[in-house]
PDB file of N, CA and C in Angstrom:
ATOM      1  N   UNK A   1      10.595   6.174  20.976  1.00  0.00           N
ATOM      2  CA  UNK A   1      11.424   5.011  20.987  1.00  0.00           C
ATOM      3  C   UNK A   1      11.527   4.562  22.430  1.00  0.00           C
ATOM      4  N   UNK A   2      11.487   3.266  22.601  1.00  0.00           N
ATOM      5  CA  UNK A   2      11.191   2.552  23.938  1.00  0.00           C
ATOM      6  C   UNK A   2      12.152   1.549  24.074  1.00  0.00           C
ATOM      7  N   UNK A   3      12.856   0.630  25.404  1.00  0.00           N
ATOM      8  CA  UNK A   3      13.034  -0.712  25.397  1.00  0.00           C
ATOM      9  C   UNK A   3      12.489  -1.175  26.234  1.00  0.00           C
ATOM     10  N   UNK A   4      11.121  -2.063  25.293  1.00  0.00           N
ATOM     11  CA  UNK A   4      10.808  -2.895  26.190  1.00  0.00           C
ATOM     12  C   UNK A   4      10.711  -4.786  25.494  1.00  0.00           C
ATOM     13  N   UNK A   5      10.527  -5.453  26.526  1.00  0.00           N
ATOM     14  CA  UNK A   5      11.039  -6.755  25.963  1.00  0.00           C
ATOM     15  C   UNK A   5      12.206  -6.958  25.390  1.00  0.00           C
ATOM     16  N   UNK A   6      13.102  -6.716  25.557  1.00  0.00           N
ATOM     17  CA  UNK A   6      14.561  -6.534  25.160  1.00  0.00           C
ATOM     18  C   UNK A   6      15.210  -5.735  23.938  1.00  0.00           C
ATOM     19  N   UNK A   7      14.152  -5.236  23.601  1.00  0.00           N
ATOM     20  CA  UNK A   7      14.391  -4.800  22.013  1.00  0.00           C
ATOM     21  C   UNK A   7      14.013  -2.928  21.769  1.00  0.00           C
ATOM     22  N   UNK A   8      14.854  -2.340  20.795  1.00  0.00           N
ATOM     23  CA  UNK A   8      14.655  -0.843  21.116  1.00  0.00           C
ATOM     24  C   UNK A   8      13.556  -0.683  19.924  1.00  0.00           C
ATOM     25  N   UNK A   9      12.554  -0.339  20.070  1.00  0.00           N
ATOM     26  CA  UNK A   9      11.445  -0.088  18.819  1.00  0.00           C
ATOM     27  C   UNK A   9      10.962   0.979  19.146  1.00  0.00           C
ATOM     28  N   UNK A  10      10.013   1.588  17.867  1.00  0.00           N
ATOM     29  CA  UNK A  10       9.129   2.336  17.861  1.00  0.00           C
ATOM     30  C   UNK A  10       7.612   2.320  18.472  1.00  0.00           C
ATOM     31  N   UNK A  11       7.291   3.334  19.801  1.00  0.00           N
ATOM     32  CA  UNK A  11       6.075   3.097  20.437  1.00  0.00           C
ATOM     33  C   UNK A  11       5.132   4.552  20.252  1.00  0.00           C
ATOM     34  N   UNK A  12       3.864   4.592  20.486  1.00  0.00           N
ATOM     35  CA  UNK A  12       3.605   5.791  21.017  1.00  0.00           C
ATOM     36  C   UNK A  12       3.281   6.071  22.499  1.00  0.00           C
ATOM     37  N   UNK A  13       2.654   6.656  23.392  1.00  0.00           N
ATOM     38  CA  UNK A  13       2.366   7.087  24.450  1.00  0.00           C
ATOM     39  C   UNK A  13       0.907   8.193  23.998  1.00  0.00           C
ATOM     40  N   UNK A  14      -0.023   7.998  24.928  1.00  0.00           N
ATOM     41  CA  UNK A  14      -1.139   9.249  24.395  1.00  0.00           C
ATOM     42  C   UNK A  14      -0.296   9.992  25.600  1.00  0.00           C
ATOM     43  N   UNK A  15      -0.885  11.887  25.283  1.00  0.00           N
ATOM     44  CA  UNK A  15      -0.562  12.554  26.084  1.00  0.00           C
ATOM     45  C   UNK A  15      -0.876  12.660  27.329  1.00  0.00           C
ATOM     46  N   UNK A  16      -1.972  11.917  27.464  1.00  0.00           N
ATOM     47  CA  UNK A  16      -2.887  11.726  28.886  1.00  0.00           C
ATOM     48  C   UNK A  16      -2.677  10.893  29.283  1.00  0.00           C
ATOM     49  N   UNK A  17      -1.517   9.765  29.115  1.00  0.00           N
ATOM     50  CA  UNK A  17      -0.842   8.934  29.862  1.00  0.00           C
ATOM     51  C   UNK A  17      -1.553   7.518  28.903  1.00  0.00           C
ATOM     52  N   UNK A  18      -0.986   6.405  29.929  1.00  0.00           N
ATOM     53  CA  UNK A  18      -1.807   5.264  29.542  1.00  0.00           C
ATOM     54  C   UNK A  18      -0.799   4.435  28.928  1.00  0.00           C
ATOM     55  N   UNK A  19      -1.002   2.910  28.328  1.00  0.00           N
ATOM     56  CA  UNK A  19      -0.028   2.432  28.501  1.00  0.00           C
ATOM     57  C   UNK A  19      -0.143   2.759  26.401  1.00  0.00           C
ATOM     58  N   UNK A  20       1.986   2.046  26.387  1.00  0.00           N
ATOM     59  CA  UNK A  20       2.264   2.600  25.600  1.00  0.00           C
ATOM     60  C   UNK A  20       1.625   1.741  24.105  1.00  0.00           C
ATOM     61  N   UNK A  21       1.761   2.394  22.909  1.00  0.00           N
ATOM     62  CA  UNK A  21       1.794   0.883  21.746  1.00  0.00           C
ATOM     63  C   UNK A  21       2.664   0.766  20.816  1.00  0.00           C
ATOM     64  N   UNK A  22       3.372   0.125  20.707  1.00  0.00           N
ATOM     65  CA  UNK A  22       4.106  -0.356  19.362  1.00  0.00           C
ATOM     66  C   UNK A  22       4.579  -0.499  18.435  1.00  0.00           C
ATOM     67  N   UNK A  23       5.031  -0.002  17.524  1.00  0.00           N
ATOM     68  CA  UNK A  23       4.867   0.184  15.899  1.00  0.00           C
ATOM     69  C   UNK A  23       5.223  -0.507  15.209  1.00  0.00           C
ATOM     70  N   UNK A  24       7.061  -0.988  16.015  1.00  0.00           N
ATOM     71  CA  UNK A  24       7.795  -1.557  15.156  1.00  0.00           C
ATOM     72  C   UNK A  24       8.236  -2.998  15.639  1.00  0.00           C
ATOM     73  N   UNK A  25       8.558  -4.198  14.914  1.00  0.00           N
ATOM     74  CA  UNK A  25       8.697  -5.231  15.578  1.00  0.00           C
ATOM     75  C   UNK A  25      10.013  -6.358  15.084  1.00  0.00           C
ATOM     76  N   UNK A  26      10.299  -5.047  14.359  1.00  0.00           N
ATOM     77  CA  UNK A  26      12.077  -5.939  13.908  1.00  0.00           C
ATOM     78  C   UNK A  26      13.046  -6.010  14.593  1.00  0.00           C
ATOM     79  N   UNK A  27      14.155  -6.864  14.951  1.00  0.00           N
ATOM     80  CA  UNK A  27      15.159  -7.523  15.746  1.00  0.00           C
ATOM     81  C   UNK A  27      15.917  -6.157  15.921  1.00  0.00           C
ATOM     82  N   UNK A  28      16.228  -5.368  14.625  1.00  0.00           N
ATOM     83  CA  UNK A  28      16.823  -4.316  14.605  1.00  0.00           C
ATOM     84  C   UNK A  28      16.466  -2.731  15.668  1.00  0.00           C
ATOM     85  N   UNK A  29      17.492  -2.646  16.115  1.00  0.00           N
ATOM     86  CA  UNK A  29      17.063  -1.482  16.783  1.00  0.00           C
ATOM     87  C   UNK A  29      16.885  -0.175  15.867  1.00  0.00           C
ATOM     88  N   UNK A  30      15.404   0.439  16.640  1.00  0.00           N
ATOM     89  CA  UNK A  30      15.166   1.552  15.781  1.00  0.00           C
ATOM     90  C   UNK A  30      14.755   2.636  16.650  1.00  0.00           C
ATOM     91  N   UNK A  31      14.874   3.948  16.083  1.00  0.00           N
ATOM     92  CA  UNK A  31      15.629   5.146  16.479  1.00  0.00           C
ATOM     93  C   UNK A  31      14.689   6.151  15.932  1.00  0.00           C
ATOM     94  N   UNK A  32      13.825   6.776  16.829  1.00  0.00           N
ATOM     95  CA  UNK A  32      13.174   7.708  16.194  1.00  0.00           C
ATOM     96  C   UNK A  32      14.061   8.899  15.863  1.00  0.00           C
ATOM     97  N   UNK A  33      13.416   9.547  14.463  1.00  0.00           N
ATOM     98  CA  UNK A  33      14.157  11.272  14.615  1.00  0.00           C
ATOM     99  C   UNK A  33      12.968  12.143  14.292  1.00  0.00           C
ATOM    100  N   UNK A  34      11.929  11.474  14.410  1.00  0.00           N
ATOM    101  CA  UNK A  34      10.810  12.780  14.407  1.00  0.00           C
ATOM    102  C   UNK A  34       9.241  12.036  13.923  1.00  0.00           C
ATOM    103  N   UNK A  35       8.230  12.957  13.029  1.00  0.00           N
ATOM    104  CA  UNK A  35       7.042  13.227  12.821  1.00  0.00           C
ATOM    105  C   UNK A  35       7.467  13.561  11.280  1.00  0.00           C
ATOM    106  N   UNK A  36       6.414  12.955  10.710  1.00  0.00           N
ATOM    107  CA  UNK A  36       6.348  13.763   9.291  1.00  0.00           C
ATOM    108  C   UNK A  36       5.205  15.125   9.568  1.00  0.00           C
ATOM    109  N   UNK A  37       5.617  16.147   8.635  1.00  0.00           N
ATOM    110  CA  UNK A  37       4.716  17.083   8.889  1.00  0.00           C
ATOM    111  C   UNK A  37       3.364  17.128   8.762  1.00  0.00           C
ATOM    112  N   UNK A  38       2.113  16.055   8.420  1.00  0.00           N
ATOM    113  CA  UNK A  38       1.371  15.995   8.427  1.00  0.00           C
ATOM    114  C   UNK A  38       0.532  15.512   9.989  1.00  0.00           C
ATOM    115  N   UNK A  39       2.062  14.911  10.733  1.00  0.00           N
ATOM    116  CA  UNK A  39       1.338  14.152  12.275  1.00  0.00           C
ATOM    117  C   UNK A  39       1.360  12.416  12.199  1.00  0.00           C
ATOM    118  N   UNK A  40       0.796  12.263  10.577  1.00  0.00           N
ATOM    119  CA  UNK A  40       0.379  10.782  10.469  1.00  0.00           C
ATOM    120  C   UNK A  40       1.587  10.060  10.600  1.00  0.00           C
ATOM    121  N   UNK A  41       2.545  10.276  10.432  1.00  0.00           N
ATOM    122  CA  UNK A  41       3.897   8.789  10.392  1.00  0.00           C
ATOM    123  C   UNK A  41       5.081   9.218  11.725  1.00  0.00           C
ATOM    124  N   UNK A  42       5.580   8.475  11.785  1.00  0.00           N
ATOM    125  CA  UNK A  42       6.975   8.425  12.600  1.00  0.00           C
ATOM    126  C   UNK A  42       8.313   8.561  11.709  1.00  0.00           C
ATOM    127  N   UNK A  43       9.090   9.559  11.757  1.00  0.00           N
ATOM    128  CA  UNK A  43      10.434   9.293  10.768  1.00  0.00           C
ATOM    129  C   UNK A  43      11.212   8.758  11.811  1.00  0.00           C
ATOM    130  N   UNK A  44      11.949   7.019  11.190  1.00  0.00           N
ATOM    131  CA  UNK A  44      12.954   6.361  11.969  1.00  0.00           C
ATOM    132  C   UNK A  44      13.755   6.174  11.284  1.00  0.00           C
ATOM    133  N   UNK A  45      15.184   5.736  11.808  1.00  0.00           N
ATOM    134  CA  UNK A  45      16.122   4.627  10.870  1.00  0.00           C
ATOM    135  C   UNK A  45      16.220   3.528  12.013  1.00  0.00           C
ATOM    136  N   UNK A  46      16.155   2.892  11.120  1.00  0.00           N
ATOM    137  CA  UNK A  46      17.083   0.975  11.650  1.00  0.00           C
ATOM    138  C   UNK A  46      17.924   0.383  10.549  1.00  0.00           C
ATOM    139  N   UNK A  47      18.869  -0.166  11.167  1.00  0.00           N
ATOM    140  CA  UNK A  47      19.911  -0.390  10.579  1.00  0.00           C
ATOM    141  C   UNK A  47      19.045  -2.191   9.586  1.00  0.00           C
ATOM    142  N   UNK A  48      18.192  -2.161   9.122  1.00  0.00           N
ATOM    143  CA  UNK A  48      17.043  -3.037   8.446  1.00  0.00           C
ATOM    144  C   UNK A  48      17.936  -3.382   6.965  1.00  0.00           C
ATOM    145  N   UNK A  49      18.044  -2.548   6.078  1.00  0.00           N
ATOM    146  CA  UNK A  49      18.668  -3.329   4.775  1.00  0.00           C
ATOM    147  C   UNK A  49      19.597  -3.178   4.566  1.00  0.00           C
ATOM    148  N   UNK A  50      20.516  -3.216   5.293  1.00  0.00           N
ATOM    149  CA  UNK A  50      22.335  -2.795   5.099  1.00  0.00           C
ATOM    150  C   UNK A  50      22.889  -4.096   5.427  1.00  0.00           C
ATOM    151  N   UNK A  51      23.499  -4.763   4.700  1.00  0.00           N
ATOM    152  CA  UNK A  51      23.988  -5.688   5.027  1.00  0.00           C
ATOM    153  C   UNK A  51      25.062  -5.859   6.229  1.00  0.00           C
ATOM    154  N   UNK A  52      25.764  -5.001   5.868  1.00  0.00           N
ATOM    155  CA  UNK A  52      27.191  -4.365   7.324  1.00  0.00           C
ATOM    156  C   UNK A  52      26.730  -3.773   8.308  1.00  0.00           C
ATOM    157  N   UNK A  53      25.445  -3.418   8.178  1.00  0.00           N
ATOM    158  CA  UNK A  53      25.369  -2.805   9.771  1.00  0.00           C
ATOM    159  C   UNK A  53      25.885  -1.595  10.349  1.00  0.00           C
ATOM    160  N   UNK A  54      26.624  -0.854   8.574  1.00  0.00           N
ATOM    161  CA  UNK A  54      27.179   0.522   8.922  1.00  0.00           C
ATOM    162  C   UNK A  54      26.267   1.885   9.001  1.00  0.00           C
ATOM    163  N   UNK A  55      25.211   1.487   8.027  1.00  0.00           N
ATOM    164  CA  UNK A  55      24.310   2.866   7.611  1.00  0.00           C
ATOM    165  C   UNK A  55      23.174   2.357   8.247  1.00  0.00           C
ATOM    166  N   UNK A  56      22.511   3.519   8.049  1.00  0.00           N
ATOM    167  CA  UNK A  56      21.154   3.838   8.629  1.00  0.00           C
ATOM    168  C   UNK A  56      20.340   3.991   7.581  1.00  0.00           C
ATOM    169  N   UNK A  57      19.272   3.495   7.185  1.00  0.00           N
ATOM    170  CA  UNK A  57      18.338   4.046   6.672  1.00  0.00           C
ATOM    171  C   UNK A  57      17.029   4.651   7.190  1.00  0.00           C
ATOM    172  N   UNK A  58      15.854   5.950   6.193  1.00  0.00           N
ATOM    173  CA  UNK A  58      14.800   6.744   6.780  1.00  0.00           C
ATOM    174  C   UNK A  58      13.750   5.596   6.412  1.00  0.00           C
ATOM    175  N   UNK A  59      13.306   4.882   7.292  1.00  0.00           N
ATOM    176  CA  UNK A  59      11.348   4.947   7.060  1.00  0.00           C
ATOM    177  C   UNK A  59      10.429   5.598   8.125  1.00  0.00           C
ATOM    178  N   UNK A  60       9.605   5.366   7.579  1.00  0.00           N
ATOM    179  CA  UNK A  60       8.165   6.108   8.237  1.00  0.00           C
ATOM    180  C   UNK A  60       7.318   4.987   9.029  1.00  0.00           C
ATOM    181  N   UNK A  61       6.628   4.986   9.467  1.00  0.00           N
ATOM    182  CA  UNK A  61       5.339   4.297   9.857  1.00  0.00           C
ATOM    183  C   UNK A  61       4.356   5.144  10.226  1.00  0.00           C
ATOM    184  N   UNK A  62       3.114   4.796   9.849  1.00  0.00           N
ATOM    185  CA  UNK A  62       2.044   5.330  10.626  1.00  0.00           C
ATOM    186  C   UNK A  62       1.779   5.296  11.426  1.00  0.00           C
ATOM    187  N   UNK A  63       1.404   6.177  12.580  1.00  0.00           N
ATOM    188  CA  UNK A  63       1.156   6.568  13.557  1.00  0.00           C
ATOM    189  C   UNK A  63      -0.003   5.186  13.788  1.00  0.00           C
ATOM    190  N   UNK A  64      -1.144   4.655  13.096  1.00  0.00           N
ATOM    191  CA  UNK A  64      -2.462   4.154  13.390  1.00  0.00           C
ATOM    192  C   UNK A  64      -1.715   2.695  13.408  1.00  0.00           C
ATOM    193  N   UNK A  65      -0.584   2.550  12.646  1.00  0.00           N
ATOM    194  CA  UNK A  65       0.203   1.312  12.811  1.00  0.00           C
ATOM    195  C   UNK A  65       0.227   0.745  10.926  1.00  0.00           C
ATOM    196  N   UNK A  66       0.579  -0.167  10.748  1.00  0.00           N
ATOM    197  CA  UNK A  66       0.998  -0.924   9.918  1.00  0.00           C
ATOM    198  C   UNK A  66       2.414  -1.428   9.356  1.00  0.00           C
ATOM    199  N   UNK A  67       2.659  -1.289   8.037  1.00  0.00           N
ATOM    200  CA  UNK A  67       4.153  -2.114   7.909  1.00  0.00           C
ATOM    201  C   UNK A  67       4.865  -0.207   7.484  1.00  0.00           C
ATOM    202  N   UNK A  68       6.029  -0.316   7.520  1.00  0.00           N
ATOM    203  CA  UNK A  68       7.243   0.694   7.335  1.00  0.00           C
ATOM    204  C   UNK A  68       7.314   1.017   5.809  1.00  0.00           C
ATOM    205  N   UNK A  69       7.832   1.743   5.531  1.00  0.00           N
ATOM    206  CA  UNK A  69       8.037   2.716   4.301  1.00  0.00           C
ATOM    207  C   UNK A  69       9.033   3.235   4.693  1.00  0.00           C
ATOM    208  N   UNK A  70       9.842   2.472   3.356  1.00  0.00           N
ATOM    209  CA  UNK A  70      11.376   2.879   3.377  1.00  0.00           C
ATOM    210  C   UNK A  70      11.311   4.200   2.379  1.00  0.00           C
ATOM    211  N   UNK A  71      12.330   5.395   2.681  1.00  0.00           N
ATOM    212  CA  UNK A  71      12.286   6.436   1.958  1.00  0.00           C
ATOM    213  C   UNK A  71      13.789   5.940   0.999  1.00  0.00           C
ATOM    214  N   UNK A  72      13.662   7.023  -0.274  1.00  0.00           N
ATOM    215  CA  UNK A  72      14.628   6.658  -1.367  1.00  0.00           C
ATOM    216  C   UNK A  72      15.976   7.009  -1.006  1.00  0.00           C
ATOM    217  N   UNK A  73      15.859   8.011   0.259  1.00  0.00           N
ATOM    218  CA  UNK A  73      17.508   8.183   0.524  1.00  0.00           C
ATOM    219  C   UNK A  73      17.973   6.955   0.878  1.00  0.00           C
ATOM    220  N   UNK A  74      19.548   7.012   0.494  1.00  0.00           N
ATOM    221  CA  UNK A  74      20.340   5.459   0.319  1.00  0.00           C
ATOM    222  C   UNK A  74      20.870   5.638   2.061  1.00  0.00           C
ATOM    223  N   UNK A  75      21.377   6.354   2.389  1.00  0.00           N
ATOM    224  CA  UNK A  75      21.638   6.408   4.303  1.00  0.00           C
ATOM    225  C   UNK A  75      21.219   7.653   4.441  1.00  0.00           C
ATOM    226  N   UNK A  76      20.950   7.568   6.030  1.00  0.00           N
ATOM    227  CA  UNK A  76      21.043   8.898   7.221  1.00  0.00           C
ATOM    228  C   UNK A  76      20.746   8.727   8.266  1.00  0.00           C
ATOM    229  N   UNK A  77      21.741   9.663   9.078  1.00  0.00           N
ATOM    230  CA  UNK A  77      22.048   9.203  10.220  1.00  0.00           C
ATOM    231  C   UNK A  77      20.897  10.198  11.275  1.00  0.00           C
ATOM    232  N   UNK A  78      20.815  11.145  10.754  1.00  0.00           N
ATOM    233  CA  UNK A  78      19.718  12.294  10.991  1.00  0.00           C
ATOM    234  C   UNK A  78      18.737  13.173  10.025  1.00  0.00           C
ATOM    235  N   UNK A  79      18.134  13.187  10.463  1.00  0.00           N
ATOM    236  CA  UNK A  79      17.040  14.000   9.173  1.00  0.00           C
ATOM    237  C   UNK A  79      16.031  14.544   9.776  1.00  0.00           C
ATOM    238  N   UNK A  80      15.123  15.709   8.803  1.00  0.00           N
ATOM    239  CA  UNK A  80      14.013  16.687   9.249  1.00  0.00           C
ATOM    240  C   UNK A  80      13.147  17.254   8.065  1.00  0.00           C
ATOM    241  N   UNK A  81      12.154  16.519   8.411  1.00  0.00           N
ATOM    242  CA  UNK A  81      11.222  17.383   6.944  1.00  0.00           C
ATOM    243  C   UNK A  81      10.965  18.922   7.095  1.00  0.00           C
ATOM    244  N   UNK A  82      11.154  19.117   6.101  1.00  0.00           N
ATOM    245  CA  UNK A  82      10.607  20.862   5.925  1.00  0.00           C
ATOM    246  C   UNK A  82       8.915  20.555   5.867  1.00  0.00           C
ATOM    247  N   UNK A  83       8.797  22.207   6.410  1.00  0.00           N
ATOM    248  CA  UNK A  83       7.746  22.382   7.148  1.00  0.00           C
ATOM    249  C   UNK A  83       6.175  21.776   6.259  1.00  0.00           C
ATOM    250  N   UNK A  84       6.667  21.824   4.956  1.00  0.00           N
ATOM    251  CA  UNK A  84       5.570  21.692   3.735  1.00  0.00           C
ATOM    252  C   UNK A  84       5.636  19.926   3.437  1.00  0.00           C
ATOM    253  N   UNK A  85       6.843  19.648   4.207  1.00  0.00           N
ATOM    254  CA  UNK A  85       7.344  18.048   3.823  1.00  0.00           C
ATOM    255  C   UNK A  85       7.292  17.367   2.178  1.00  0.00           C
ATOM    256  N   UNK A  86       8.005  18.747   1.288  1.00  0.00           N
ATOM    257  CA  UNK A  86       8.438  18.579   0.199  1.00  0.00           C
ATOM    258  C   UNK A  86       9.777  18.337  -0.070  1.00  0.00           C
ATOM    259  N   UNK A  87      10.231  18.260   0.900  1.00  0.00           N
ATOM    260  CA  UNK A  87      12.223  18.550   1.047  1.00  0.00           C
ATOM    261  C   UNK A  87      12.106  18.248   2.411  1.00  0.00           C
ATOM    262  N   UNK A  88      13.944  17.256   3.127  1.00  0.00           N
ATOM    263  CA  UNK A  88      14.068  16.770   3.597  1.00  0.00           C
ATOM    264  C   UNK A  88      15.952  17.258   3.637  1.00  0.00           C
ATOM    265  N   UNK A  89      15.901  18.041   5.040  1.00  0.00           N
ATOM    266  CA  UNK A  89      17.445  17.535   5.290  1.00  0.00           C
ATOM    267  C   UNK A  89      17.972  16.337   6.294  1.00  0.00           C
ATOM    268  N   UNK A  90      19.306  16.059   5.984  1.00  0.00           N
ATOM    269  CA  UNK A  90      19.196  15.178   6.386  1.00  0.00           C
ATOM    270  C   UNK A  90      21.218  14.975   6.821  1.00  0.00           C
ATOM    271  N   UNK A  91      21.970  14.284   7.353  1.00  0.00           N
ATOM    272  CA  UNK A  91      23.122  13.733   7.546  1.00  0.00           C
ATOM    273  C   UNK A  91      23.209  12.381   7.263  1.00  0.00           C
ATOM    274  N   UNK A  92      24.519  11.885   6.407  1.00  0.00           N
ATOM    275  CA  UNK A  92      24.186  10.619   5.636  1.00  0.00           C
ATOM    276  C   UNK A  92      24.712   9.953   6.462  1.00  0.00           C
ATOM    277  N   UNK A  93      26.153  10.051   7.553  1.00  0.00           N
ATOM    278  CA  UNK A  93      26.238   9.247   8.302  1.00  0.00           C
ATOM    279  C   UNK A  93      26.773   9.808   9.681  1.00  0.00           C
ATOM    280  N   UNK A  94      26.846   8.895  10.945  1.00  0.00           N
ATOM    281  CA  UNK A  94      26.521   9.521  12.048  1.00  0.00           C
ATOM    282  C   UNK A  94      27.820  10.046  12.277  1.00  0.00           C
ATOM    283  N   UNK A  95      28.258  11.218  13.547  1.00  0.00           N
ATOM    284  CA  UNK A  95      29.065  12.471  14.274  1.00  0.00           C
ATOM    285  C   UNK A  95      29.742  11.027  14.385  1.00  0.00           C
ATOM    286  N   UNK A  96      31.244  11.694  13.995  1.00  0.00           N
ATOM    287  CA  UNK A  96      32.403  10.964  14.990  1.00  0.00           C
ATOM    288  C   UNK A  96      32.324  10.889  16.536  1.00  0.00           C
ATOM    289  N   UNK A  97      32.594   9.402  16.837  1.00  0.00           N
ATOM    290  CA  UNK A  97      32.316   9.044  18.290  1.00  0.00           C
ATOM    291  C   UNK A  97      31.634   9.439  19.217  1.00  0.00           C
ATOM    292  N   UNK A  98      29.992   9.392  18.513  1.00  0.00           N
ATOM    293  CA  UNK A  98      28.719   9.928  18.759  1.00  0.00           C
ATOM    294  C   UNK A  98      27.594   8.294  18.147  1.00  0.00           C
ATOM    295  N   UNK A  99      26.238   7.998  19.035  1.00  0.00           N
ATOM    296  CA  UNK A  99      26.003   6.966  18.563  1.00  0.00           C
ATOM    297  C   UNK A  99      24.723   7.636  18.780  1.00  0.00           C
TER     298      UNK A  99
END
């Protein structure tokens, strides 16, 4: 997760430096919390289909790029695939006076 051009999105970086790329390109700020266990996607939330602006929801993107994949959990504020990425824990909404 990066800000650049005014906006907080999803980027990558190679490990050998170089400049960064992109993923995500919605108004909404988005928040990485990891890797799916295969390598291929990014697990984020952005606050994207909530009307209030209270919850968070999980999508993914691919790493190679394209559009987001919203997961079926309804919020979370944090989450982590198990190691087989058959199961998913997760916190539905964020730590008191913690952002």
């Amino acid at each position: 997760m990066a800000k650049y051009d005014g906006n907080t999105d999803v980027y990558t970086i190679p490990g050998e430096g170089g400049m960064p790329r992109r993923l995500t390109w919605h108004p909404a700020s988005d928040y990485v919390r990891g890797f799916k266990p295969d390598g291929e996607a990014v697990l984020f939330v952005p606050p994207r289909e909530d009307f209030s602006n209270r919850y968070l929801q999980l999508f993914t993107i691919p790493l190679s790029g394209g559009f987001p994949t919203r997961l079926v959990i309804p919020n979370a504020h944090q989450a982590v695939y198990s190691p087989n990425g058959k199961k998913m824990a997760y916190t539905p909404i964020s730590p008191s006076f913690q952002q």
